[in-house]
C-alpha atoms as a PDB file:
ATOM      1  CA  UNK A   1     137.751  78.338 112.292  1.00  0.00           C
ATOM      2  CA  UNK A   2     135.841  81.081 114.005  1.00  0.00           C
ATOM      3  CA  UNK A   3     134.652  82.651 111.072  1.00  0.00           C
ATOM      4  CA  UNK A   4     133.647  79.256 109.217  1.00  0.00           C
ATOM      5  CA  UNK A   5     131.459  78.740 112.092  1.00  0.00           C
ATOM      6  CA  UNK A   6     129.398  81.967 111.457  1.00  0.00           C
ATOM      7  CA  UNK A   7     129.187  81.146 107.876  1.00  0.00           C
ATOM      8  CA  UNK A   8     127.446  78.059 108.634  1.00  0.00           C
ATOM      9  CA  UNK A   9     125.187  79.488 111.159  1.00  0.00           C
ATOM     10  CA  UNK A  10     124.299  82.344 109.114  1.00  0.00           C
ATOM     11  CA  UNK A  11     123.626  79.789 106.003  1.00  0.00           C
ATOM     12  CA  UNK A  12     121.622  77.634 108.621  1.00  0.00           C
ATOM     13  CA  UNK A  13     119.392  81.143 109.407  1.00  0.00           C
ATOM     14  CA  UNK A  14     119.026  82.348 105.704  1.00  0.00           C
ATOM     15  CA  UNK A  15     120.700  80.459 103.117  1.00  0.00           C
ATOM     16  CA  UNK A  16     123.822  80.614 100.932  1.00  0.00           C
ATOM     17  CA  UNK A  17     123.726  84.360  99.935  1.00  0.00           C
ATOM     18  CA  UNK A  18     124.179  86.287 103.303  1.00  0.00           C
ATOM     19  CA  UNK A  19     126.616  82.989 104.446  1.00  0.00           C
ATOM     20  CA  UNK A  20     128.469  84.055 101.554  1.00  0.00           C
ATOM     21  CA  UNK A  21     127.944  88.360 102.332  1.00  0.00           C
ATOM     22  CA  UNK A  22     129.550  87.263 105.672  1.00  0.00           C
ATOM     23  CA  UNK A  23     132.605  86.466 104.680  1.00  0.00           C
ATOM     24  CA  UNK A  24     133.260  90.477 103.792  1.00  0.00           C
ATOM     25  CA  UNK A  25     130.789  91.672 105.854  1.00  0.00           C
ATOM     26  CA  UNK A  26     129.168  90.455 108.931  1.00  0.00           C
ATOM     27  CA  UNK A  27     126.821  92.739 110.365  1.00  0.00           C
ATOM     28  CA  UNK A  28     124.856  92.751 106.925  1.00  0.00           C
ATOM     29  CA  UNK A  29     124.618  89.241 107.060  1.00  0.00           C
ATOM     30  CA  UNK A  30     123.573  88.831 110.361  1.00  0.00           C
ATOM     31  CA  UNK A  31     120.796  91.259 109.290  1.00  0.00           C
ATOM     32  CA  UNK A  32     120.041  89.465 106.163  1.00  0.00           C
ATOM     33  CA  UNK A  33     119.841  86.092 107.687  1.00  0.00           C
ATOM     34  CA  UNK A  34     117.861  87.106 110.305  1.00  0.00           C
ATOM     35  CA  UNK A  35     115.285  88.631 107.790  1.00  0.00           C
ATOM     36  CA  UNK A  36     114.921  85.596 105.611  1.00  0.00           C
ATOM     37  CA  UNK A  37     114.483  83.583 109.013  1.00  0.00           C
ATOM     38  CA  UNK A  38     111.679  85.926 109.799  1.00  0.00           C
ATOM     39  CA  UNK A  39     109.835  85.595 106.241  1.00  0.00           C
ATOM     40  CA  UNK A  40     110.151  81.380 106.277  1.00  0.00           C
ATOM     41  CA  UNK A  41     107.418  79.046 106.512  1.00  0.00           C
ATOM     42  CA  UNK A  42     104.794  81.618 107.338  1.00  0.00           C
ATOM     43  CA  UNK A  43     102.238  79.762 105.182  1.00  0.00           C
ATOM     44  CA  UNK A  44     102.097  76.720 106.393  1.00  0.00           C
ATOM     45  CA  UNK A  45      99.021  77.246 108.754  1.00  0.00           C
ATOM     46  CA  UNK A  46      95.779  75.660 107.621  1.00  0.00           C
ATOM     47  CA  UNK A  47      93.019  78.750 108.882  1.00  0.00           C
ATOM     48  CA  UNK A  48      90.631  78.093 105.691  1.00  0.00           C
ATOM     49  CA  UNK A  49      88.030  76.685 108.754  1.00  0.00           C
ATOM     50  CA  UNK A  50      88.783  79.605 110.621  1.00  0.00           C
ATOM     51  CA  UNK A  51      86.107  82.123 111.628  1.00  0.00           C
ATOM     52  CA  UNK A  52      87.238  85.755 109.835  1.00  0.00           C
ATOM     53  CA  UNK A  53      86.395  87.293 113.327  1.00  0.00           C
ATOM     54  CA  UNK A  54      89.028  85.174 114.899  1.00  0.00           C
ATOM     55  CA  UNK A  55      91.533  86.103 112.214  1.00  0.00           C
ATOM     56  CA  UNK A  56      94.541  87.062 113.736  1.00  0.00           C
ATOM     57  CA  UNK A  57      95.998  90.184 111.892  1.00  0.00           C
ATOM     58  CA  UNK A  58      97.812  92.656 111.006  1.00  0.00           C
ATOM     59  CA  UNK A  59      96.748  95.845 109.123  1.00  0.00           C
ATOM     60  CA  UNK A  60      99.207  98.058 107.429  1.00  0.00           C
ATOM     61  CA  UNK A  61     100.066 101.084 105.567  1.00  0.00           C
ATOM     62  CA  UNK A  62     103.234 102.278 103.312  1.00  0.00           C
ATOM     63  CA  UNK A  63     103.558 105.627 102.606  1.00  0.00           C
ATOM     64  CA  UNK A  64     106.436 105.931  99.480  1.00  0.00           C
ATOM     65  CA  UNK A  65     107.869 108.570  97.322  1.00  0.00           C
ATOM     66  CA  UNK A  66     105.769 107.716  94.047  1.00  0.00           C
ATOM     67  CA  UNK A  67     103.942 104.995  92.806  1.00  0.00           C
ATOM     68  CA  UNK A  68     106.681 102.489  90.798  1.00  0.00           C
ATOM     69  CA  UNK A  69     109.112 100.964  92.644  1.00  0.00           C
ATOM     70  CA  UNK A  70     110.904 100.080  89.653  1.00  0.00           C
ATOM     71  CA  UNK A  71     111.762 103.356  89.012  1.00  0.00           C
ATOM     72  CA  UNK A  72     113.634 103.751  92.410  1.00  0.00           C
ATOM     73  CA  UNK A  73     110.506 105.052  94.543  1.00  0.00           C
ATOM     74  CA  UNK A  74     110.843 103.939  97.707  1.00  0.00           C
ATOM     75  CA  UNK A  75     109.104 103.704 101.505  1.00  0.00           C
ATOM     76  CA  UNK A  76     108.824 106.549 103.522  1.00  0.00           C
ATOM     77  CA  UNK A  77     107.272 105.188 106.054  1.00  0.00           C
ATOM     78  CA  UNK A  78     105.337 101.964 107.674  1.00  0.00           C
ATOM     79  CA  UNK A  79     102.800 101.846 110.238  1.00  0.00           C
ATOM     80  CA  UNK A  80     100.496  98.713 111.530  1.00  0.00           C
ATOM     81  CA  UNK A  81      98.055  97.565 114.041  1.00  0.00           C
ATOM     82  CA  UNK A  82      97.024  94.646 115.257  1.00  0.00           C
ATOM     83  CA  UNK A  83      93.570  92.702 115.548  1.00  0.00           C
ATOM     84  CA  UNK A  84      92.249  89.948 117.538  1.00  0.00           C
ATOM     85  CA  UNK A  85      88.577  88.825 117.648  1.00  0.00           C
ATOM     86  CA  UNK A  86      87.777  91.319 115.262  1.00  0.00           C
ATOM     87  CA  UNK A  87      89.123  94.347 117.281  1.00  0.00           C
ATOM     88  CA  UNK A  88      91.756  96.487 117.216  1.00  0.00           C
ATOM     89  CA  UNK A  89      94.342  95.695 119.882  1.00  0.00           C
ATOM     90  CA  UNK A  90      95.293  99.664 121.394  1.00  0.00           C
ATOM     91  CA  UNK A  91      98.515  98.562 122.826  1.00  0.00           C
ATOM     92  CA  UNK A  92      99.992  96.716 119.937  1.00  0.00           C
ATOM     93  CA  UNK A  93     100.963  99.171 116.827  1.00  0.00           C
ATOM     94  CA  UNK A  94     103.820  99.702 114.728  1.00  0.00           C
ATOM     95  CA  UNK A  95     105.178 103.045 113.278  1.00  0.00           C
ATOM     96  CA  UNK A  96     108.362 104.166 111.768  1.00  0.00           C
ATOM     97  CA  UNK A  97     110.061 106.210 108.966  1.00  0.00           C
ATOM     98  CA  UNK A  98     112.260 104.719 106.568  1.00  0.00           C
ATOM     99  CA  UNK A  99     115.499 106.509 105.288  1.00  0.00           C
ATOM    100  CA  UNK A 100     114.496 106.164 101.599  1.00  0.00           C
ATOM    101  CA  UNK A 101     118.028 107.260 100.776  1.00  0.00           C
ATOM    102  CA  UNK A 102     116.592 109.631  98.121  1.00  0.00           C
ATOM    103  CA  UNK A 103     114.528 113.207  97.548  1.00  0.00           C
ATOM    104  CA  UNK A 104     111.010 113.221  99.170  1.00  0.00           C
ATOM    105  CA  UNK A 105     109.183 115.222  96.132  1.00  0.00           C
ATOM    106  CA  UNK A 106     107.529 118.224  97.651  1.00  0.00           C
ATOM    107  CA  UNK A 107     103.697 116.960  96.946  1.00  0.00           C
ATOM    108  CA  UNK A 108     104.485 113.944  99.335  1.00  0.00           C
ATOM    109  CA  UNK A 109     106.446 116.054 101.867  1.00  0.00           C
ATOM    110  CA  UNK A 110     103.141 117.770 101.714  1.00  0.00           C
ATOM    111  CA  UNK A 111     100.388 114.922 101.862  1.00  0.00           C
ATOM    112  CA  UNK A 112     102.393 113.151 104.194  1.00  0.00           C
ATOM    113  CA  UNK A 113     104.183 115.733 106.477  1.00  0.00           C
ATOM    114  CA  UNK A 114     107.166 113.725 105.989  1.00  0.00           C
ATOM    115  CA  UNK A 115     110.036 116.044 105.232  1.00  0.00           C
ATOM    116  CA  UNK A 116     114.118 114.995 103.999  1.00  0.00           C
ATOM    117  CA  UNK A 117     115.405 115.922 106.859  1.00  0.00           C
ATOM    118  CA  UNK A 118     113.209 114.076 108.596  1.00  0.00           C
ATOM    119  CA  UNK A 119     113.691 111.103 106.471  1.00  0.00           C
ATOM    120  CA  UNK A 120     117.416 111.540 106.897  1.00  0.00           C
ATOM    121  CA  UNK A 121     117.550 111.249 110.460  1.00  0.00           C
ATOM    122  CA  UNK A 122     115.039 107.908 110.270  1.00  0.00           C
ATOM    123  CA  UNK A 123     116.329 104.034 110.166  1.00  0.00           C
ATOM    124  CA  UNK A 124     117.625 102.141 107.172  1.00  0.00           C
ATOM    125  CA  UNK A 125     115.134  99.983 105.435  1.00  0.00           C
ATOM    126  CA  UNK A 126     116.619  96.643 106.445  1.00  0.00           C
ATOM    127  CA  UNK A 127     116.406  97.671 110.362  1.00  0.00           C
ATOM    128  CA  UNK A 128     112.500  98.954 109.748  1.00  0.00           C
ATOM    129  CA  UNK A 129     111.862  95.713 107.686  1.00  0.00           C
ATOM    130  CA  UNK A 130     112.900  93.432 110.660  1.00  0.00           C
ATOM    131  CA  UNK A 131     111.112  95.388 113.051  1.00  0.00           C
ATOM    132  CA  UNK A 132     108.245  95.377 110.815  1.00  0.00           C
ATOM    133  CA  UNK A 133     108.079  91.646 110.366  1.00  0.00           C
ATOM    134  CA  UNK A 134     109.177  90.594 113.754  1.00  0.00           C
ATOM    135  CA  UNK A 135     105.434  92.899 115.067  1.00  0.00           C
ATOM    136  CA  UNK A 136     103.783  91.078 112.202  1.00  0.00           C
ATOM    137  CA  UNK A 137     105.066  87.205 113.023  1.00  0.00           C
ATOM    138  CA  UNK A 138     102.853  84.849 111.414  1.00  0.00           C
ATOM    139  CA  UNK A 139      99.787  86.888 111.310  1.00  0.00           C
ATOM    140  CA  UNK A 140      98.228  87.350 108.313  1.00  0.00           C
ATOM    141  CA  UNK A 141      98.506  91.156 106.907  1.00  0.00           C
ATOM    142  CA  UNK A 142      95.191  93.368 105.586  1.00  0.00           C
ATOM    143  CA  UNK A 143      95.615  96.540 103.305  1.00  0.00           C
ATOM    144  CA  UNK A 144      93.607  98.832 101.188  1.00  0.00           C
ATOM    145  CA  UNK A 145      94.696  98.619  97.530  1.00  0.00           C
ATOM    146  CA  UNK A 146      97.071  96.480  98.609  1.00  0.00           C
ATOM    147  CA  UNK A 147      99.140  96.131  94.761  1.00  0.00           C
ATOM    148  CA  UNK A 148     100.967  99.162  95.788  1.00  0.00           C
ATOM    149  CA  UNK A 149     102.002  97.698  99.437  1.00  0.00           C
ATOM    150  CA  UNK A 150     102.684  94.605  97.735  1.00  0.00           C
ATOM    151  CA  UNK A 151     105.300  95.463  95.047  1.00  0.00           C
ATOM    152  CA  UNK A 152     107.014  98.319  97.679  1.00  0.00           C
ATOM    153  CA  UNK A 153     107.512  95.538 100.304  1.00  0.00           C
ATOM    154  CA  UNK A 154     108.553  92.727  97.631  1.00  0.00           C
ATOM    155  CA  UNK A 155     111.136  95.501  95.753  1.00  0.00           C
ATOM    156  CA  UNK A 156     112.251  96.145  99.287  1.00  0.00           C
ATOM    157  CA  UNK A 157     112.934  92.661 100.289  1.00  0.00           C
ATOM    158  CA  UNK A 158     114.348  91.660  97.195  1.00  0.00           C
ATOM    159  CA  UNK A 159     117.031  94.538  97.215  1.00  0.00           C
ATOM    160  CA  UNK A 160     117.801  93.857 101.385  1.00  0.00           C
ATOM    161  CA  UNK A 161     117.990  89.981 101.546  1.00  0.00           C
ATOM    162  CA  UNK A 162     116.855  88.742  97.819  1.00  0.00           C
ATOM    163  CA  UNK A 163     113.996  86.910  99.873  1.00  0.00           C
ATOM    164  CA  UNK A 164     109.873  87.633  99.048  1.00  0.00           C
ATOM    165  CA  UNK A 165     107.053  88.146 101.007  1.00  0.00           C
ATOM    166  CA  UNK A 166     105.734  84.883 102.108  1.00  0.00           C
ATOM    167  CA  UNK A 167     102.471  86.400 104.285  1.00  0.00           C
ATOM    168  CA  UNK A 168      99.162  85.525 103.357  1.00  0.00           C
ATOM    169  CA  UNK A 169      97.631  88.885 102.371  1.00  0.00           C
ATOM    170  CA  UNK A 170      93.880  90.520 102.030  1.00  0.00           C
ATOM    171  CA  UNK A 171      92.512  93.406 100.405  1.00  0.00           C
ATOM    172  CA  UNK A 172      89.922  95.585 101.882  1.00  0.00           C
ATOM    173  CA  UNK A 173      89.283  97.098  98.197  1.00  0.00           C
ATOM    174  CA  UNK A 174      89.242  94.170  96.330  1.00  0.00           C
ATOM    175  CA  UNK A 175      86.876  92.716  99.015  1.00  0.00           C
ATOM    176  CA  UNK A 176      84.703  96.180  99.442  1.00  0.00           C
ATOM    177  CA  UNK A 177      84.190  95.996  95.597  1.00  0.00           C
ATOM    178  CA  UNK A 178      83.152  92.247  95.275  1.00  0.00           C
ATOM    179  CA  UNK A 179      80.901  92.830  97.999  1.00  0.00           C
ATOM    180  CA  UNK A 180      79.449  96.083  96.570  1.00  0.00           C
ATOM    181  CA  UNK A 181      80.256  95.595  92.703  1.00  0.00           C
ATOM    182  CA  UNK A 182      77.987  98.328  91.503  1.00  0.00           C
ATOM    183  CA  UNK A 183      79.596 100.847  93.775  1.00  0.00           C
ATOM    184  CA  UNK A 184      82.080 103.274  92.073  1.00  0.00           C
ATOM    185  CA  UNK A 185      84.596 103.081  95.277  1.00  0.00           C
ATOM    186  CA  UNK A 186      88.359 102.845  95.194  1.00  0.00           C
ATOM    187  CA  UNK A 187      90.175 104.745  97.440  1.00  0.00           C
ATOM    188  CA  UNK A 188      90.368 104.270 101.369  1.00  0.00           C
ATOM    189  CA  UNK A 189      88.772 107.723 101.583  1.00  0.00           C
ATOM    190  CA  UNK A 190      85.278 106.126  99.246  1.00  0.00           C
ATOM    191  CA  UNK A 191      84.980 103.560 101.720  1.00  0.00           C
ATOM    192  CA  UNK A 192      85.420 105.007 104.855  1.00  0.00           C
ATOM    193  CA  UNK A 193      82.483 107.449 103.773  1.00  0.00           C
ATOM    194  CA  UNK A 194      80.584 104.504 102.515  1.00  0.00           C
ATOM    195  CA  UNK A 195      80.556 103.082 105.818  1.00  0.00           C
ATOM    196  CA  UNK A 196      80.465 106.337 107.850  1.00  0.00           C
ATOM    197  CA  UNK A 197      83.629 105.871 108.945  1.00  0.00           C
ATOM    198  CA  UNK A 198      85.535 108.669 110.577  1.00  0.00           C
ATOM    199  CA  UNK A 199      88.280 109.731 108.736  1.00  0.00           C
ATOM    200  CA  UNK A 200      91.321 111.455 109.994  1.00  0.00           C
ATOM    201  CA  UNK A 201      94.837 111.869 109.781  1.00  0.00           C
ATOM    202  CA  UNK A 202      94.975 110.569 106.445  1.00  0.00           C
ATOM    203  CA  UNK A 203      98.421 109.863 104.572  1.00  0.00           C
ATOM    204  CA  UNK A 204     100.158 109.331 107.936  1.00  0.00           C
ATOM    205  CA  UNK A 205     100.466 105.119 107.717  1.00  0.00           C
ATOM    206  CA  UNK A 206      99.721 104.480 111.279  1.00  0.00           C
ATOM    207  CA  UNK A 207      96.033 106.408 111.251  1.00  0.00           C
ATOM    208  CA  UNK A 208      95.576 104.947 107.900  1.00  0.00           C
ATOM    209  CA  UNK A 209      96.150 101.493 109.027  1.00  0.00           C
ATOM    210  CA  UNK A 210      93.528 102.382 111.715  1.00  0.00           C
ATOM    211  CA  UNK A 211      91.102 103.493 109.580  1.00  0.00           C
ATOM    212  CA  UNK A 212      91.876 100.319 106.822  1.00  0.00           C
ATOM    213  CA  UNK A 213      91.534  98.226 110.636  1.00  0.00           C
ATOM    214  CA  UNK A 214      87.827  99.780 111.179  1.00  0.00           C
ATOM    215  CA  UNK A 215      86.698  99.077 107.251  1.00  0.00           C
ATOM    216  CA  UNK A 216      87.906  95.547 107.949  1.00  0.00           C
ATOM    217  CA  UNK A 217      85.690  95.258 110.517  1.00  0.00           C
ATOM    218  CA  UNK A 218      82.903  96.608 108.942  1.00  0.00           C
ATOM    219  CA  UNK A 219      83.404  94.114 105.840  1.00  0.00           C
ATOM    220  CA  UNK A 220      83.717  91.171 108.311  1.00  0.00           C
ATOM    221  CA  UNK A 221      79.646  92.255 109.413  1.00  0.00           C
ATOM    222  CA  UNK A 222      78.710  92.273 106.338  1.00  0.00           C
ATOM    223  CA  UNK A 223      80.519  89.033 105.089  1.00  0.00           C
ATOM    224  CA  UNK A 224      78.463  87.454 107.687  1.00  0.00           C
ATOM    225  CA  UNK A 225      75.353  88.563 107.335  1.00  0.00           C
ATOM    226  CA  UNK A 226      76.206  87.101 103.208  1.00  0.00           C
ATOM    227  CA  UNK A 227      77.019  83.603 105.391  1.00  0.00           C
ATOM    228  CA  UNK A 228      80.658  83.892 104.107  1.00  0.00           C
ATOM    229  CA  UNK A 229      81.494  82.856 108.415  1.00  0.00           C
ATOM    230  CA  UNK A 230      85.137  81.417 107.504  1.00  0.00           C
ATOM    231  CA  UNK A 231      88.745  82.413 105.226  1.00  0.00           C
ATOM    232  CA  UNK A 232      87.849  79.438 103.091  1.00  0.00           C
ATOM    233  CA  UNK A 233      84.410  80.797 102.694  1.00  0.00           C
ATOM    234  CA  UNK A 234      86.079  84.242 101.588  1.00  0.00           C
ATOM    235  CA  UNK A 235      88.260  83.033  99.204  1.00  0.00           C
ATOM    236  CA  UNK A 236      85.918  81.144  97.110  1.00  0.00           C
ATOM    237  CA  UNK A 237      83.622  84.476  97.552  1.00  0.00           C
ATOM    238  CA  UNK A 238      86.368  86.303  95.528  1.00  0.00           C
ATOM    239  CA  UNK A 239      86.276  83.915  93.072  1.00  0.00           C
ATOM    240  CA  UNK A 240      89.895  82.072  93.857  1.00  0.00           C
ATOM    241  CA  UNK A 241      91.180  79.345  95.803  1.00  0.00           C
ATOM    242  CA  UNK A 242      93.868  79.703  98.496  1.00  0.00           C
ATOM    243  CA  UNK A 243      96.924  78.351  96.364  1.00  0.00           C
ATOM    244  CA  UNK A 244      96.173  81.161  93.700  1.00  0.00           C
ATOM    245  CA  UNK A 245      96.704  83.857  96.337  1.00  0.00           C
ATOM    246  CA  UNK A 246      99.805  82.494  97.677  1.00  0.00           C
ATOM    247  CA  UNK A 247     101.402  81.669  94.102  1.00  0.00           C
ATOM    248  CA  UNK A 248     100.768  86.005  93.474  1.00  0.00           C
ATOM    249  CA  UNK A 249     102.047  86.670  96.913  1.00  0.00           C
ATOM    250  CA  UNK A 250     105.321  84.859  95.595  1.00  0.00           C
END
């Protein structure tokens, strides 16, 4: 009786699948549960009339062992801050390694400073992603280039609780090059210089989610001295309409 109780509790948190895991195993469905319950209803806030410099958000950074997921690459590493009114909030940042159960190759031990036996001794992915998404609650997440974040965290969700990233999600490059489309700029490193932008501490995903933080800032100015005040007023600037960004978040 006992143990139908936590199956229906667990399926009340995050659906049949880790109600069913439970059954075998409980702590991984407690986990599980609790994951999906942290990745529901997250876009279900209207903030299209909402002033970008009142945005609450969340920048972050991934730092992986390649480039394709699909090919068993995995995260090293996540780090985050937080802004409010268009600042960065010191007190409220995010940072761990990830046990990517695999070989760091030695160029990424190298850009990164993140070593195996570092990586080792670091949390399992599930445990990171709950921390991670519990900081983030229903803010909305920035990156730079943010493809790569994307299919990481998606592959990584997907293979932990079968769930998907629900968070609305902007990109500093995408909105760096829309604003600036005859500028040959890419990489965090291009814009940071193309704002004179300090940069420092690069490939370590905290101090580039700082830096991505600042460039957001800077874009916000210049967004509104183009009169594009409001998220609404951004999205149609890129060209799309809210729906079509959640439906590739999906």
């Amino acid at each position: 009786m006992k143990q139908l109780s936590r199956f229906f509790e667990i399926y009340r948190m995050g659906g049949l699948s880790p109600a069913l895991i439970s059954l075998v195993d409980l702590d991984s469905a407690q986990r599980i549960a609790y994951l999906r319950s942290l990745l529901k209803d997250r876009q279900q806030q209207n903030l299209s009339q909402l002033p970008l410099g009142q945005l609450p958000a969340v920048v972050f950074d991934l730092e992986t062992t390649g480039f394709h997921p699909q090919s068993g690459h995995a995260i090293i590493s996540i780090g985050a801050v937080a802004l409010q009114d268009c600042a960065i909030v010191p007190d409220e940042t995010f940072y761990s390694l990830v046990n990517p159960k695999r070989a760091i190759p030695s160029l990424v031990q190298s850009l990164t400073a993140i070593t195996d036996e570092m990586a080792r001794e670091a949390p399992d992915l599930a445990d990171v992603l709950i921390r991670f998404f519990r900081f983030v609650r229903q803010r909305t997440l920035i990156a730079h280039g943010s493809g790569h974040d994307k299919r990481f965290l998606n592959t990584a969700l997907r293979k932990v609780s079968g769930a998907a990233m629900m968070h609305r999600l902007l990109d500093t490059m995408m909105i760096g090059c829309k604003l600036y489309p005859g500028q040959v700029s890419f990489t965090l490193d291009d814009w940071l210089r193309f704002y004179g932008l300090e940069q420092a501490g690069r490939h370590h995903a905290l101090q580039d989610s700082v830096m991505t933080a600042r460039l957001w800032i800077a874009l916000v100015d210049d967004l509104k001295n183009r009169d594009i005040q409001t998220l609404g007023d951004l999205y149609e600037f890129l060209g799309r309409d809210h729906s079509t960004y959640l439906k590739e978040m999906i």
